[in-house]
Protein backbone atom coordinates (compact mmCIF):
# COMPACT_ATOMS: atom_id res chain seq x y z
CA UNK A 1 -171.13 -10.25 49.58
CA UNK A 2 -169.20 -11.55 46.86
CA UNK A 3 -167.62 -14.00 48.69
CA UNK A 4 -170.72 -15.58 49.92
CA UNK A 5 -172.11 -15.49 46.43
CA UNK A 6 -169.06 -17.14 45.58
CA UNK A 7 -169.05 -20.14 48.00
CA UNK A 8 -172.65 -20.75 47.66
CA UNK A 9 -172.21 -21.12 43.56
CA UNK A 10 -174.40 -18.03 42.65
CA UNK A 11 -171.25 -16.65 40.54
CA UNK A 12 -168.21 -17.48 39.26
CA UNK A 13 -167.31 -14.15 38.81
CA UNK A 14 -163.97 -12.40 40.24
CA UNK A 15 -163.76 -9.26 41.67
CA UNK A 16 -161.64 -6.64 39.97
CA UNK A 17 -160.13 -3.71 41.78
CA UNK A 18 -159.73 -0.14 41.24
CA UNK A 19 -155.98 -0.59 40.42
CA UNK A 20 -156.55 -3.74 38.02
CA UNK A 21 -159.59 -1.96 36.36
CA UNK A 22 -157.81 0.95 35.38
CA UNK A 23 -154.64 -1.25 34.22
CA UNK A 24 -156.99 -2.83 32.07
CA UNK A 25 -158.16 0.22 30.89
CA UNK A 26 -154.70 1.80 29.72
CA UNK A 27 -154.38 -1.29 28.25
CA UNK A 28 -157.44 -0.69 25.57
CA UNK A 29 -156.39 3.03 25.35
CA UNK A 30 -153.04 1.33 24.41
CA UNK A 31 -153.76 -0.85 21.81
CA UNK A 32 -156.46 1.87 20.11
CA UNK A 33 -154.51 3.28 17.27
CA UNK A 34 -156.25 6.37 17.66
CA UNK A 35 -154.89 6.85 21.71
CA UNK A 36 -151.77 4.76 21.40
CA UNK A 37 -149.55 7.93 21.08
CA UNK A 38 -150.94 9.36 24.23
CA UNK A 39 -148.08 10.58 27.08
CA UNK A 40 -149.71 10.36 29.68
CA UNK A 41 -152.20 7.35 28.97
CA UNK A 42 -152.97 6.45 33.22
CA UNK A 43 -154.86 9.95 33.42
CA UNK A 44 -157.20 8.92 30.10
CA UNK A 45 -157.56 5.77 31.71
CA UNK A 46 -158.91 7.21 35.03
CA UNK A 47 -160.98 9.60 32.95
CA UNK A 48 -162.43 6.52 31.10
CA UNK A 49 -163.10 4.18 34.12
CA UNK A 50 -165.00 7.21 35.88
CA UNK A 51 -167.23 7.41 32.70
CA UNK A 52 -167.64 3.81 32.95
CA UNK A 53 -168.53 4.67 36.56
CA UNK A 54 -171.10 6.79 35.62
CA UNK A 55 -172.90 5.32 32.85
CA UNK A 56 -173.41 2.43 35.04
CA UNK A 57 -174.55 4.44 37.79
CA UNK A 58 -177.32 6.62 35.90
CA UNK A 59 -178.19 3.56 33.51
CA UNK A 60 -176.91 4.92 30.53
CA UNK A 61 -176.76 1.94 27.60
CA UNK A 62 -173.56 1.82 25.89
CA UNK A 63 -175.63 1.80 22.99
CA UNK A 64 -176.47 5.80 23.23
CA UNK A 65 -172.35 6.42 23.63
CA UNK A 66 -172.36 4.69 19.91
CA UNK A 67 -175.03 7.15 18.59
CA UNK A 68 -173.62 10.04 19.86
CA UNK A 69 -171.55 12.66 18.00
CA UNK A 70 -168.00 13.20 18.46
CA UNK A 71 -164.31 11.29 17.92
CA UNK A 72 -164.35 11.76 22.17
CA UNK A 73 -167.59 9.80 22.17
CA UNK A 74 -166.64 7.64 19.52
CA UNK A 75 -163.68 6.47 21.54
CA UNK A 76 -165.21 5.77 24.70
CA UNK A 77 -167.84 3.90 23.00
CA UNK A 78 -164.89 1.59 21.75
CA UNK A 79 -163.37 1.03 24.58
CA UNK A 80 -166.14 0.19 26.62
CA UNK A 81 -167.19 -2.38 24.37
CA UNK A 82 -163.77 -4.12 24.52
CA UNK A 83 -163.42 -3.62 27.97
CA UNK A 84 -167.36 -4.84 28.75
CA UNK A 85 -166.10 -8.03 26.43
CA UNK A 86 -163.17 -8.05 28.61
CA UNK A 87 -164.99 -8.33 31.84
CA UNK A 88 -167.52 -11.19 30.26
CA UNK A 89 -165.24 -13.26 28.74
CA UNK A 90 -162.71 -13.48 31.96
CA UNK A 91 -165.35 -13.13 34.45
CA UNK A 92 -164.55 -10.13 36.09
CA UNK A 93 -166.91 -8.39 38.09
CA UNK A 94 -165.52 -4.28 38.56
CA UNK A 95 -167.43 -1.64 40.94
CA UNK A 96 -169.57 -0.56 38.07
CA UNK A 97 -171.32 -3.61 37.91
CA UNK A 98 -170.97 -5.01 41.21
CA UNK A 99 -174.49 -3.75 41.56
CA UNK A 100 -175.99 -5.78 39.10
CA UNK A 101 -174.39 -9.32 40.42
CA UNK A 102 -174.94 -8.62 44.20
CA UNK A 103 -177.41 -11.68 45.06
CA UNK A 104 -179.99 -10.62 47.73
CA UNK A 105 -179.58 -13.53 50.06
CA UNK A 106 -175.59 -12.51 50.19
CA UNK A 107 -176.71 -9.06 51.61
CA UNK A 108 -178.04 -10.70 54.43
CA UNK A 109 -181.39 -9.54 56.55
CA UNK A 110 -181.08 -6.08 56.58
CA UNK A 111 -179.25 -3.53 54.61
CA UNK A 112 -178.99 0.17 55.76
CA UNK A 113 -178.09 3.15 53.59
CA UNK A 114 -177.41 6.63 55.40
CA UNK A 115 -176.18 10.35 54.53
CA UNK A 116 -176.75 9.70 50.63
CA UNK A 117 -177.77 12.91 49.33
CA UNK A 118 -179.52 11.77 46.34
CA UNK A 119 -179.32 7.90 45.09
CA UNK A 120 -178.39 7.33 41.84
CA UNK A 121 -180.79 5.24 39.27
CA UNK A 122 -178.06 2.25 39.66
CA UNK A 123 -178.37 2.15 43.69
CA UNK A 124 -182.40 2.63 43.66
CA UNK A 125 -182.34 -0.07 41.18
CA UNK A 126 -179.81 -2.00 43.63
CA UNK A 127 -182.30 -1.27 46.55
CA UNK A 128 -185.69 -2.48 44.78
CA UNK A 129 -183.63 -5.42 44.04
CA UNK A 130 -182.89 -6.19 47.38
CA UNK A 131 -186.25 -5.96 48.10
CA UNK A 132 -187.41 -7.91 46.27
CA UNK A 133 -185.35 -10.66 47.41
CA UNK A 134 -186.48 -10.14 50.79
CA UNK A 135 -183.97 -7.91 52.75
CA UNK A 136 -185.27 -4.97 54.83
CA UNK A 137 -183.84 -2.28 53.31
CA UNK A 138 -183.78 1.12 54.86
CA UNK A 139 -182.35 4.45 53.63
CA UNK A 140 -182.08 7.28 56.07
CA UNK A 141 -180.53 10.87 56.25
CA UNK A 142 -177.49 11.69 57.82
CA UNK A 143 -178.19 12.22 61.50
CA UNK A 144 -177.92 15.91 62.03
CA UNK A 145 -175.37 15.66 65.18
CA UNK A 146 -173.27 19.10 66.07
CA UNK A 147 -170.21 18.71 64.16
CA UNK A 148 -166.86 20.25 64.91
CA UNK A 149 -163.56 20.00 62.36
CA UNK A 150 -160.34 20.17 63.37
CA UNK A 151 -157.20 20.30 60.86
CA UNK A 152 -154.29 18.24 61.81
CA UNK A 153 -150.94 18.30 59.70
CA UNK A 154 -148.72 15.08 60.47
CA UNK A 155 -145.50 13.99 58.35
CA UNK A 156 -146.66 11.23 56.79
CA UNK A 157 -149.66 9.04 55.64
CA UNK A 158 -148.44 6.07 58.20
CA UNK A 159 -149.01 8.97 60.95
CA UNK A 160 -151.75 9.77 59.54
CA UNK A 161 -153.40 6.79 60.17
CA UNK A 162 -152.12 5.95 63.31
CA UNK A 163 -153.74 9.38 64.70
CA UNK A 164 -157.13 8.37 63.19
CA UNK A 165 -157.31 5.07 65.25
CA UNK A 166 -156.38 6.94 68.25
CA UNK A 167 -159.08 9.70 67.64
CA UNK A 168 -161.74 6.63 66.61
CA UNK A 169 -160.30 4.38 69.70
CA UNK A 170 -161.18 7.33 71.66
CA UNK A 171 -164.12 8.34 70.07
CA UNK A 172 -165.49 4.14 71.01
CA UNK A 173 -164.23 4.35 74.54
CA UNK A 174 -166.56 3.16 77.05
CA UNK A 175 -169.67 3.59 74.49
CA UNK A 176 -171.39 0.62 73.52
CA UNK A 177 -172.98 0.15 70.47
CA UNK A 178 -171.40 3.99 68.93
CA UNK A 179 -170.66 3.11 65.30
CA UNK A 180 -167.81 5.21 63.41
CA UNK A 181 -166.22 5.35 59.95
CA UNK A 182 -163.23 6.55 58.33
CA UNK A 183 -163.22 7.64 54.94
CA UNK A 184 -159.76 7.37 53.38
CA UNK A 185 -159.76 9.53 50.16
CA UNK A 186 -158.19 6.73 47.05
């Protein structure tokens, strides 16, 4: 969706990735004289960008991280400001906010949401949105289909995935119209 908002002129905006984002966050944690001594400063940066993550998604203003009691609090109030001024002022566009820039007529027709447990305030928001711009959106349960696990253990990631396009190769054979996905943990 990006891209389409991108060759139709809606943004200008360019899209930052998981890796990048959280290089830019041990960056601020870095330079903050209170952090710079940290050993390990990539796992504080993950920590950071996931409580990014999640003030975003519930709609928490940055504003009630500056109220709030605590040198932990205090911190993350800091560098979420510089790294929100970050994102502005380079025209960045991370997961967090992706929500928020999404134009409706990139999302196309119709959008479909299914096996979400509960939405956060960030996706319904995301959803009336979308709306509102005039895409039929639908959100459904997971189908309840008889499920069966199996464990596998192969050598190596490359296997790894090679085995799960056999399995979802197999899975598509001869079926038209079956839909699968693969959820790769990182």
């Amino acid at each position: 969706m990006l891209q389409a908002d991108r060759a139709a002129g809606r943004t200008h905006r360019r899209w930052l990735g998981d890796r990048g984002a959280r290089l830019a966050w041990e960056r601020i944690l870095l330079r903050d004289p209170a952090t710079a001594g940290v050993i390990a400063p990539e796992g504080l940066a993950r920590q950071a960008q996931r409580s990014w993550q999640t003030r975003h998604d519930y709609q928490i203003p940055l504003a009630t991280a500056e109220l709030a009691d605590g040198p932990e609090v205090a911190a993350f109030a800091r560098w979420s400001n510089e790294f929100a001024e970050w994102i502005d002022q380079d025209g960045w566009m991370d997961l967090a906010g992706a929500p928020d820039w999404v134009d409706p007529s990139s999302a196309g027709p119709r959008l479909t949401f299914v096996g979400f447990d509960a939405l956060t305030p960030s996706q319904s928001a995301f959803i009336e949105r979308m709306r509102e711009g005039g895409v039929e959106v639908r959100v459904e349960a997971s189908p309840a289909a008889a499920a069966s696990a199996r464990w596998v253990s192969v050598p190596d990631r490359t296997t790894e995935i090679e085995w799960a396009a056999r399995w979802a190769a197999g899975q598509l054979d001869g079926i038209r119209g079956r839909r699968i996905a693969i959820v790769v943990p990182g």
